[in-house]
C-alpha atoms as a PDB file:
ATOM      1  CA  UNK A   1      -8.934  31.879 -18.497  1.00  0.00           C
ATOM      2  CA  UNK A   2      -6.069  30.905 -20.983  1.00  0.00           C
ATOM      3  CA  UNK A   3      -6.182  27.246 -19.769  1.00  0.00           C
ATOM      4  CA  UNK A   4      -9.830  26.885 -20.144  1.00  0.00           C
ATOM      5  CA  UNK A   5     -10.020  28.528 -23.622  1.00  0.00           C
ATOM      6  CA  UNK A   6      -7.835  25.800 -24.918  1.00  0.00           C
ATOM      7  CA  UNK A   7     -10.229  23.209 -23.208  1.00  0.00           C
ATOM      8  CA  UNK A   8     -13.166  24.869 -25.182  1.00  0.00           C
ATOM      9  CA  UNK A   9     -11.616  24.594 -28.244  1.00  0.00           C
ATOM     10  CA  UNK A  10     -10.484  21.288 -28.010  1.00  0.00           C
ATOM     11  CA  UNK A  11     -13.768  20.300 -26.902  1.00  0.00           C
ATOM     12  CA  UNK A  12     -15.106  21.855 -29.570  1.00  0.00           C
ATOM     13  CA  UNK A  13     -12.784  20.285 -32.588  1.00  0.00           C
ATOM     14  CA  UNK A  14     -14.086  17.133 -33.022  1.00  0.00           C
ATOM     15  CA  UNK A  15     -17.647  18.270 -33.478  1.00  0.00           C
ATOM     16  CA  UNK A  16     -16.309  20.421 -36.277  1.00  0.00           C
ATOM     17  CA  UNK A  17     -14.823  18.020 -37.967  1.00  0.00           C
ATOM     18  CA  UNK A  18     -17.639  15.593 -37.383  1.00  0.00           C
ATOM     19  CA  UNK A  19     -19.860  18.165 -39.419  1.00  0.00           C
ATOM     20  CA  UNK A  20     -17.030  18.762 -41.407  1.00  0.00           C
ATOM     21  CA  UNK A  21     -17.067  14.795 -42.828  1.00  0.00           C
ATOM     22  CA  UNK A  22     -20.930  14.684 -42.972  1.00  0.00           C
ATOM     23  CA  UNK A  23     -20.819  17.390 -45.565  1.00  0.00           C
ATOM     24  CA  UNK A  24     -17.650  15.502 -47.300  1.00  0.00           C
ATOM     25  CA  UNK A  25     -20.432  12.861 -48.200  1.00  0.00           C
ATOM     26  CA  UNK A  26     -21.258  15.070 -51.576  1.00  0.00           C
ATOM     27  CA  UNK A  27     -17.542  13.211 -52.746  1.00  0.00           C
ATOM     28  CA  UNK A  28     -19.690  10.117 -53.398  1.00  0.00           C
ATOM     29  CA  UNK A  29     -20.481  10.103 -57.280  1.00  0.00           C
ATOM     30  CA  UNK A  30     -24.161   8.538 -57.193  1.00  0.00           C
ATOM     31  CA  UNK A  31     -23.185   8.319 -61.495  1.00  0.00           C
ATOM     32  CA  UNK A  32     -20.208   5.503 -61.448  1.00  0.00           C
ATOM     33  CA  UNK A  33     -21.384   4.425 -57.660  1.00  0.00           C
ATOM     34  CA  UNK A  34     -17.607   5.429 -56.491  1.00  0.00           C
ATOM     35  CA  UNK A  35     -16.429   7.893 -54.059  1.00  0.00           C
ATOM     36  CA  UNK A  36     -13.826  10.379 -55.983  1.00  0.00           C
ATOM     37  CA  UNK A  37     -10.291  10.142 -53.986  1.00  0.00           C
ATOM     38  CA  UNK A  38     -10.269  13.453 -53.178  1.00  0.00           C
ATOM     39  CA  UNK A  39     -13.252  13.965 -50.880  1.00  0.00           C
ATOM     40  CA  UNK A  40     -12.900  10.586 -50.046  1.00  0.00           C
ATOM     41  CA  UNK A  41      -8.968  11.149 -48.425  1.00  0.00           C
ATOM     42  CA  UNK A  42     -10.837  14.525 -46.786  1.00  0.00           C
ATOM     43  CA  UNK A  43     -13.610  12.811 -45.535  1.00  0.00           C
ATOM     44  CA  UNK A  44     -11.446   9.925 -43.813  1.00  0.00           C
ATOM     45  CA  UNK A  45      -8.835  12.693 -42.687  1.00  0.00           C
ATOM     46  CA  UNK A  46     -11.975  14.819 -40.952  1.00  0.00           C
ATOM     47  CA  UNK A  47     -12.927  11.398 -39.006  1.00  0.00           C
ATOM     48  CA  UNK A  48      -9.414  10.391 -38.061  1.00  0.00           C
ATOM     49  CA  UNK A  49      -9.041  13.890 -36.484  1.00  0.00           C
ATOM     50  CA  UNK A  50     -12.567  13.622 -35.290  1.00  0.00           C
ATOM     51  CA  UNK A  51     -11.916  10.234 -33.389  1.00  0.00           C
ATOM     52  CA  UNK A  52      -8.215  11.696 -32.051  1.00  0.00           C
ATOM     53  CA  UNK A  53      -9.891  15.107 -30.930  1.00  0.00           C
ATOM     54  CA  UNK A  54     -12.416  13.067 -28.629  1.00  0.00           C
ATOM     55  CA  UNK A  55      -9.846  10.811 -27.201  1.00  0.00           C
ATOM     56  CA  UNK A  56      -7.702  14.313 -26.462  1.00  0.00           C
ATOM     57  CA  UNK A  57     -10.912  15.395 -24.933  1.00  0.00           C
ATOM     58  CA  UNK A  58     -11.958  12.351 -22.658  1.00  0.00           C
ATOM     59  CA  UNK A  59      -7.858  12.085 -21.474  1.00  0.00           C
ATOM     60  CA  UNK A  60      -7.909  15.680 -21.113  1.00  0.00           C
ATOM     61  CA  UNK A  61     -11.321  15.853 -18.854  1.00  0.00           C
ATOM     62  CA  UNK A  62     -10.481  12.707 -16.457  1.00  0.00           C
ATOM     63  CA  UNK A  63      -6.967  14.632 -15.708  1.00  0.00           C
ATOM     64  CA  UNK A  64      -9.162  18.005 -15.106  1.00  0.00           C
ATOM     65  CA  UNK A  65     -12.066  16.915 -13.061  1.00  0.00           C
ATOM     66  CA  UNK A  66     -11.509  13.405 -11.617  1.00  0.00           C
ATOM     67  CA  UNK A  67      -7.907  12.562 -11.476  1.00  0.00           C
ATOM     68  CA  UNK A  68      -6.466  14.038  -7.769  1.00  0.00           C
ATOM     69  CA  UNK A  69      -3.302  13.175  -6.924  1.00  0.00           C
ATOM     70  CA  UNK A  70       0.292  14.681  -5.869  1.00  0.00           C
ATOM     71  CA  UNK A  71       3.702  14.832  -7.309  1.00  0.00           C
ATOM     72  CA  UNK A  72       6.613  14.743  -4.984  1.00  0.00           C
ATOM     73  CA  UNK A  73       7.674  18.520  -6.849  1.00  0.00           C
ATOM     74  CA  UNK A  74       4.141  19.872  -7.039  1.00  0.00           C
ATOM     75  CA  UNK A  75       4.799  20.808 -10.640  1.00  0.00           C
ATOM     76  CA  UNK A  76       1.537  19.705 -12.472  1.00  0.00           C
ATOM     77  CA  UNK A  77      -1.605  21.437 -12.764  1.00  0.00           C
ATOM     78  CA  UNK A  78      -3.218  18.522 -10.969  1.00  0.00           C
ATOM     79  CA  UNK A  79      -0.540  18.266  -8.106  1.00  0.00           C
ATOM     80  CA  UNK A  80      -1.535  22.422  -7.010  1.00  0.00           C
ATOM     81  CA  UNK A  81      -5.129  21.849  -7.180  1.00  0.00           C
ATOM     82  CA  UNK A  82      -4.444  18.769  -4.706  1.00  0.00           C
ATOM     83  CA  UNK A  83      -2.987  21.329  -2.648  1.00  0.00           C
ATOM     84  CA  UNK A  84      -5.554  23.840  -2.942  1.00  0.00           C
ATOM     85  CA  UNK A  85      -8.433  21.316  -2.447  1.00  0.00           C
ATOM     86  CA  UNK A  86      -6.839  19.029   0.936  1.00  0.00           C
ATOM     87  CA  UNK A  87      -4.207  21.392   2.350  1.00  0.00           C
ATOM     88  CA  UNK A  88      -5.001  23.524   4.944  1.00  0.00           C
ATOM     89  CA  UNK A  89      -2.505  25.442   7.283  1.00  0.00           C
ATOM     90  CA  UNK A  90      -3.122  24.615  10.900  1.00  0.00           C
ATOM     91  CA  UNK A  91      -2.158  28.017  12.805  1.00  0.00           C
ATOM     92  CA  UNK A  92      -2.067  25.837  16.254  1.00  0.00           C
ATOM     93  CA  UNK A  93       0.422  23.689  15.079  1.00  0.00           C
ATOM     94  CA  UNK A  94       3.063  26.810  14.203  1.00  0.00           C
ATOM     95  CA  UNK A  95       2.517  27.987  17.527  1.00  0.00           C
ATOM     96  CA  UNK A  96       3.429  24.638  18.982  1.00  0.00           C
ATOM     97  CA  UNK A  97       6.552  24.388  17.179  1.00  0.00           C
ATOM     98  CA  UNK A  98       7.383  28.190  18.282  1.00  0.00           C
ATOM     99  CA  UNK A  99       6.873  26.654  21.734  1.00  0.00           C
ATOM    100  CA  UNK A 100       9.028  24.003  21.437  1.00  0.00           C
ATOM    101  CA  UNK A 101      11.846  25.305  19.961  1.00  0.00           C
ATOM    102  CA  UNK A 102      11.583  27.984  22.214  1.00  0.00           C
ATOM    103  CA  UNK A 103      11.670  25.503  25.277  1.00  0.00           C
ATOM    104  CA  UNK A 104      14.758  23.895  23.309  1.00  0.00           C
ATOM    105  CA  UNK A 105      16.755  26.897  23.326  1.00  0.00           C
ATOM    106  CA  UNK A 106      16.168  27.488  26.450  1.00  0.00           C
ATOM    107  CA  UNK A 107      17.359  24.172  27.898  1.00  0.00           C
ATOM    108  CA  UNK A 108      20.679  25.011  25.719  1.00  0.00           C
ATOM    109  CA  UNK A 109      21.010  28.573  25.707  1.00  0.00           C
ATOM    110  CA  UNK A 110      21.571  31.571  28.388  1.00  0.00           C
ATOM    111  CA  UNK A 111      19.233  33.564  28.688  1.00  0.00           C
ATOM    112  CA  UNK A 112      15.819  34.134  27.424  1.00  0.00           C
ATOM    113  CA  UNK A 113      14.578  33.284  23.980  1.00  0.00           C
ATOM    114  CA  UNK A 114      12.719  35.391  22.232  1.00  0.00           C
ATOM    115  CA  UNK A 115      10.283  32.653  20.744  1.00  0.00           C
ATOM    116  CA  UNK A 116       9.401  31.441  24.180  1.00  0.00           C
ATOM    117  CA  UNK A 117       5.894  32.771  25.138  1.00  0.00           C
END
């Protein structure tokens, strides 16, 4: 829930500050016909962090939704949801190798072994 709170928010942060320069536009001094410094550093600071916040957003959904690869440790988000998307345990396949190592230690042990069927 954590992880997709922070995607909320950060898909929400450059529509603020979108809205947040459209209202800087009362800076603009329609007397002298110049924008006063203030507003104006604001208004360019609320579109910089605007433009940055939807580049975050666009990296941050292609890793999230489309991007499906491993990593050789399985330590990224990405890498686990490979794992719980393609992997699936294949119960025959354990009870073959119970078999065969069973058959194995037979052939080089006396006696019985107990993971022999």
């Amino acid at each position: 829930m954590g992880d997709l709170l922070v995607y909320l928010v950060a898909l929400a942060a450059p529509l603020a500050f979108t809205f947040l320069a459209w209202r800087l536009k009362r800076g603009y001094d329609a007397r002298t016909g110049r924008w006063r410094w203030p507003w104006l550093v604001a208004g360019n600071l609320c579109v910089l962090l605007a433009l940055l916040g939807a580049m975050f957003v666009l990296a941050e959904s292609y890793y999230r939704y489309w991007y499906d690869t491993t990593d050789n440790f399985v330590v990224a988000w990405t890498s686990r949801r490979w794992e719980q998307r393609h992997f699936r345990v294949n119960e025959r396949a354990n009870e073959l190798a119970a078999e065969t190592i069973g058959k194995f230690l037979d052939e080089h042990i006396d006696g019985p072994c107990p993971l022999a069927k």
